[in-house]
N, C-alpha and C. Protein backbone atom coordinates (compact mmCIF):
# COMPACT_ATOMS: atom_id res chain seq x y z
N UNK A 1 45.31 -13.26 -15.05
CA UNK A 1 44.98 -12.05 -15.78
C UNK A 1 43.53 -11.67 -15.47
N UNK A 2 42.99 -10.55 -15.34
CA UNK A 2 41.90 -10.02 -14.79
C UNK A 2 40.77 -10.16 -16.37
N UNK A 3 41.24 -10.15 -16.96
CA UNK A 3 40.37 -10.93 -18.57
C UNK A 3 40.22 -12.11 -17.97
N UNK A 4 40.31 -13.11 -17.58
CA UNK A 4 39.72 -14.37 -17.01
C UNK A 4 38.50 -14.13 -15.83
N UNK A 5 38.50 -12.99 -15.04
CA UNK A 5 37.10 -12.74 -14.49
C UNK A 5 36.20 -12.16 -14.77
N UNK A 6 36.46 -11.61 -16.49
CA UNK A 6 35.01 -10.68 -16.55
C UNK A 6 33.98 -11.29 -16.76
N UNK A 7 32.94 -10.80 -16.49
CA UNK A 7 31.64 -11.55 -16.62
C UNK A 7 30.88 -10.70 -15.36
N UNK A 8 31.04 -10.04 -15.20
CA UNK A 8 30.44 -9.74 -13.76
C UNK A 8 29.52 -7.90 -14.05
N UNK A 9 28.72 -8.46 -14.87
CA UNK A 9 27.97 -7.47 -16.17
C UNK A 9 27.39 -6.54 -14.94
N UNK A 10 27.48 -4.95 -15.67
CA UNK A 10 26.79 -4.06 -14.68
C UNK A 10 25.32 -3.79 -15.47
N UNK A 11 24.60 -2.69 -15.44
CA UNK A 11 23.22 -2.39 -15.93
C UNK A 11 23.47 -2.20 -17.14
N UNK A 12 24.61 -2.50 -18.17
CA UNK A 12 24.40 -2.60 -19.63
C UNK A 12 24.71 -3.47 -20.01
N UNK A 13 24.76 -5.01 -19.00
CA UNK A 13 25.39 -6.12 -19.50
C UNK A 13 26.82 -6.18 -20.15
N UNK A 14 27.72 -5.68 -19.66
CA UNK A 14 28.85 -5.61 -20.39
C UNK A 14 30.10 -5.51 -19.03
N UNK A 15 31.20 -5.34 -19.41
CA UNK A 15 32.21 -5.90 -18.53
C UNK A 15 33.98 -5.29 -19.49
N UNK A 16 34.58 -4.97 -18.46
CA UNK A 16 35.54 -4.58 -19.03
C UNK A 16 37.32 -4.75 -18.09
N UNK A 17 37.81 -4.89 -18.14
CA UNK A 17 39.21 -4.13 -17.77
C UNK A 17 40.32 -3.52 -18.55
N UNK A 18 41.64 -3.16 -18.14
CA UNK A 18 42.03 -2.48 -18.44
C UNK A 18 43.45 -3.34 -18.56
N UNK A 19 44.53 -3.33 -19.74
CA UNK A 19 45.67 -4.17 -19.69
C UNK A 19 46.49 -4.01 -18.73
N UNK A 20 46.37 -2.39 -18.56
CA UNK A 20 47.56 -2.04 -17.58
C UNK A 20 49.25 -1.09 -18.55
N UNK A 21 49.94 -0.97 -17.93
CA UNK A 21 50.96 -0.23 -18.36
C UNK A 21 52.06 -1.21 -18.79
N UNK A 22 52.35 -2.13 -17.90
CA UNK A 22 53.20 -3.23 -18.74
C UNK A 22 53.02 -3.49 -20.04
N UNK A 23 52.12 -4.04 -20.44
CA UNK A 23 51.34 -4.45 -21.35
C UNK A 23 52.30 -4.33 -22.97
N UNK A 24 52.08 -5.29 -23.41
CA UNK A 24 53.14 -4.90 -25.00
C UNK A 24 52.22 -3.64 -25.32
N UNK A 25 50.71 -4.00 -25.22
CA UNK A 25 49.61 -2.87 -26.33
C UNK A 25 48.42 -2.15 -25.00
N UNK A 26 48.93 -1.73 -24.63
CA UNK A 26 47.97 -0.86 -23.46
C UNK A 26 46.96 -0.31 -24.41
N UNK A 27 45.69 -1.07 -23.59
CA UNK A 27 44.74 -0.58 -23.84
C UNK A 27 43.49 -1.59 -22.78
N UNK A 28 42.33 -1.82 -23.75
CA UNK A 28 41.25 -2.73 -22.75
C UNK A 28 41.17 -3.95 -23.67
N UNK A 29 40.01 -4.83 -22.57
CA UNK A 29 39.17 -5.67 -23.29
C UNK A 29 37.82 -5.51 -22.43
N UNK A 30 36.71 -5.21 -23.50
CA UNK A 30 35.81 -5.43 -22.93
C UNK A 30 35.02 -6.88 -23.51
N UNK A 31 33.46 -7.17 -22.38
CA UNK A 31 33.22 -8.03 -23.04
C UNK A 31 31.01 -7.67 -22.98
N UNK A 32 30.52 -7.65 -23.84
CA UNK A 32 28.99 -7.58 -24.16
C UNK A 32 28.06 -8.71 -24.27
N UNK A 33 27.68 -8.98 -23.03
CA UNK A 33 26.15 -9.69 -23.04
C UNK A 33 25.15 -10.17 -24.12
N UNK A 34 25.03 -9.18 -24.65
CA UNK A 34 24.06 -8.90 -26.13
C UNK A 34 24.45 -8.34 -26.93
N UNK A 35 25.85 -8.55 -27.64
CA UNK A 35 26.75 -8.16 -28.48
C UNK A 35 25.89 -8.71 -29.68
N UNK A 36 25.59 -9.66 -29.93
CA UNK A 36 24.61 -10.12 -31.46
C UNK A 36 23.95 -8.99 -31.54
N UNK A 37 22.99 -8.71 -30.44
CA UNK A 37 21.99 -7.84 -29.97
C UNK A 37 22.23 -6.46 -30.79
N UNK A 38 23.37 -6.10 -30.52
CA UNK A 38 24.23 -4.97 -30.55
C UNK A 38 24.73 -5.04 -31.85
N UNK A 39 24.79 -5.72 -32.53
CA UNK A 39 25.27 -5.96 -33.80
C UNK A 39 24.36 -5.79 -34.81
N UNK A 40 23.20 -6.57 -34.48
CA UNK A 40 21.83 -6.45 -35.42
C UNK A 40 20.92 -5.20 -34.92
N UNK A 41 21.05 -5.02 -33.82
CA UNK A 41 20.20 -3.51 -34.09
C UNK A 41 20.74 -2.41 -34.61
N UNK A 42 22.54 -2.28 -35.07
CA UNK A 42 23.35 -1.29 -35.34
C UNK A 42 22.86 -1.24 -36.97
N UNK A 43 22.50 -3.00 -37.53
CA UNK A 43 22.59 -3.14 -39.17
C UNK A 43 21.24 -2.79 -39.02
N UNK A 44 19.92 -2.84 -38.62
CA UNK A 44 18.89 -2.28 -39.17
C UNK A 44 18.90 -0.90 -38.53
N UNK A 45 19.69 -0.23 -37.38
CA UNK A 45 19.18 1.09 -37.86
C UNK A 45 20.37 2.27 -39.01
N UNK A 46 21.02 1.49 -39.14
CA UNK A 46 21.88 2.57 -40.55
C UNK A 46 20.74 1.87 -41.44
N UNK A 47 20.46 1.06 -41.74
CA UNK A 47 19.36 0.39 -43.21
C UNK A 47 18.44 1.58 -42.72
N UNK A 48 17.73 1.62 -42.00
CA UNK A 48 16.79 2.74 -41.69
C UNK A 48 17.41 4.15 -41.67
N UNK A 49 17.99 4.77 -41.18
CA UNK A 49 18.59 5.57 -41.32
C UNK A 49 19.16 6.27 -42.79
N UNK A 50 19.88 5.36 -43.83
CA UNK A 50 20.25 5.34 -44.85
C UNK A 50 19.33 5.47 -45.83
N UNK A 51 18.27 5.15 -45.74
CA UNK A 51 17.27 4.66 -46.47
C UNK A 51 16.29 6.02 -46.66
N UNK A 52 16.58 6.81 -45.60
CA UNK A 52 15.56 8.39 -45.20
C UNK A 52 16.76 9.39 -45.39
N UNK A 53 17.85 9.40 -46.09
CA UNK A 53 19.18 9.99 -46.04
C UNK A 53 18.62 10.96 -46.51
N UNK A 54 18.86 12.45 -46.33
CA UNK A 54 19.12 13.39 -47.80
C UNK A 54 20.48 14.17 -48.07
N UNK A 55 20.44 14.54 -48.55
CA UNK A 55 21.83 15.31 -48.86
C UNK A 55 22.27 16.23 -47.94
N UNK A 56 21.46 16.72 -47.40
CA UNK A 56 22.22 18.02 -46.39
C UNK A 56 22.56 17.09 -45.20
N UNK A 57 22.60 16.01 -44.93
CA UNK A 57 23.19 15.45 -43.89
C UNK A 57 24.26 15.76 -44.02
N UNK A 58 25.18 15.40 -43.21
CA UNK A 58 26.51 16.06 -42.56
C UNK A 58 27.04 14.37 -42.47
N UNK A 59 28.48 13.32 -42.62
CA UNK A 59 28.41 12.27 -42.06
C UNK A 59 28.12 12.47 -40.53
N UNK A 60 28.93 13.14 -39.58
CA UNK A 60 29.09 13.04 -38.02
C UNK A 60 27.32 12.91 -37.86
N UNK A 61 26.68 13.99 -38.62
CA UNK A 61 24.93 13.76 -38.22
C UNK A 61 24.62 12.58 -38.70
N UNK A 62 24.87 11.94 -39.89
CA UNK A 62 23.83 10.16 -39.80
C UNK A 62 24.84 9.87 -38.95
N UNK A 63 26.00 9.40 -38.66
CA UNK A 63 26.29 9.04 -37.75
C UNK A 63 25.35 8.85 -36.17
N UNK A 64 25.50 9.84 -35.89
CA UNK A 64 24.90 10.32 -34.43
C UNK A 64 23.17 9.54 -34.91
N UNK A 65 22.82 9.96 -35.90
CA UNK A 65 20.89 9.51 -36.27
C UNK A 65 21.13 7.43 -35.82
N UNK A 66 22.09 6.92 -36.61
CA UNK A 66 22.38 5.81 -36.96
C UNK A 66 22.44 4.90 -34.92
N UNK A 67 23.29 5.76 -34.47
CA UNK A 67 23.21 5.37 -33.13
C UNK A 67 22.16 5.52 -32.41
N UNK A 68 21.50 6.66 -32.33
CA UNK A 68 20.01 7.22 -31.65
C UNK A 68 19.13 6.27 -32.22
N UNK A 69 19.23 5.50 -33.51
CA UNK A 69 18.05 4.85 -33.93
C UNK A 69 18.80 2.80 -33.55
N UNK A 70 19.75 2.98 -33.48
CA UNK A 70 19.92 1.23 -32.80
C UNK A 70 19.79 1.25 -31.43
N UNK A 71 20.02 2.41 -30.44
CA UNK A 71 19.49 2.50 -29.22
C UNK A 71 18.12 2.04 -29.63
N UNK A 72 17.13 2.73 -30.45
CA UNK A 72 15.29 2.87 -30.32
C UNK A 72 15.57 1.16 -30.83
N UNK A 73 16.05 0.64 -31.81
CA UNK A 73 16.16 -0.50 -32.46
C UNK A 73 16.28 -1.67 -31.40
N UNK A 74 16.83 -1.78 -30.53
CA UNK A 74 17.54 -2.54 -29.29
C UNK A 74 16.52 -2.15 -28.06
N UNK A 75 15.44 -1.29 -28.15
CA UNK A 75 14.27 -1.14 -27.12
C UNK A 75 13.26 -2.00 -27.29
N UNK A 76 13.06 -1.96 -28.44
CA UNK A 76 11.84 -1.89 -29.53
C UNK A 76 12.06 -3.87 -29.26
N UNK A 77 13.49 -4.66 -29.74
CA UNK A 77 13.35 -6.05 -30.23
C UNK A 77 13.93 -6.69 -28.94
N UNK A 78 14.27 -5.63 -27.80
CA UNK A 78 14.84 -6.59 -26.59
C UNK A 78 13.86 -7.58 -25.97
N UNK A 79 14.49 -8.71 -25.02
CA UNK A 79 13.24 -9.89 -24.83
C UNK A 79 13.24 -9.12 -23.41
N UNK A 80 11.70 -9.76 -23.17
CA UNK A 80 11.06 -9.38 -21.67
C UNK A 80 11.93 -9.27 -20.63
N UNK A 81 12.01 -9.05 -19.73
CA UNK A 81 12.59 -9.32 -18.87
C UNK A 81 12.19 -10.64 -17.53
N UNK A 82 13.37 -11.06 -17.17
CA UNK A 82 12.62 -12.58 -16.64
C UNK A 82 12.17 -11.45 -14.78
N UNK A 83 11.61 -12.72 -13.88
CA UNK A 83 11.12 -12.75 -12.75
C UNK A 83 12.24 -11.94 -11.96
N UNK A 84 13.59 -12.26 -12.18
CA UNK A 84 14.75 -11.69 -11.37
C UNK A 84 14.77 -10.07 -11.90
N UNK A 85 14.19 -9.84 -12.78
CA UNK A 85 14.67 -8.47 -13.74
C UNK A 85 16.20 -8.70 -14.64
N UNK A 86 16.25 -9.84 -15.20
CA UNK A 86 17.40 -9.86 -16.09
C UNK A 86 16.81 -10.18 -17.29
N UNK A 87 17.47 -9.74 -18.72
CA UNK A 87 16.44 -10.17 -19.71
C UNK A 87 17.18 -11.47 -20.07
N UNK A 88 16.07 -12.00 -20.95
CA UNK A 88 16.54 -13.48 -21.71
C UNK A 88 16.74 -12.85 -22.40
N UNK A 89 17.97 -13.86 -23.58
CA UNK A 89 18.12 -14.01 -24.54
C UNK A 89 19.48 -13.06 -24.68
């Protein structure tokens, strides 16, 4: 099964295929590098986000704020990058 070779991360660290049409449940699997990463910068930027809310927000707009700010969140706490240009951690 082509899920047994992913790992072969492009410039967002991440990796994917596709089940195929046979499949009982067609669809993917992907797999993320810095999925923690990705996890904890998503919970502090809705905390941030949430926290500056006002009422005329729209959901789809914090939405969209909530993502734009775990992108800045995930800039801001990523580790250096090593000698090869890959980051630790």
């Amino acid at each position: 099964m082509d899920t047994a070779r992913l790992g072969e991360r492009g410039p967002y660290d991440s990796d994917h295929t596709f089940l195929g049409d046979g499949c009982f449940a067609p669809g993917e699997v992907q797999t993320f590098g810095r999925y923690r990463a990705m996890v904890s910068s998503a919970v502090v930027a809705r905390r941030e986000v949430l926290a500056e809310d006002t009422a005329a927000d729209l959901p789809q707009a914090v939405r969209e704020r909530i993502w734009r700010r775990s992108a800045e969140v995930r800039r801001r706490t990523a580790p250096a990058p090593t000698a090869r240009g890959r980051r630790t951690g």
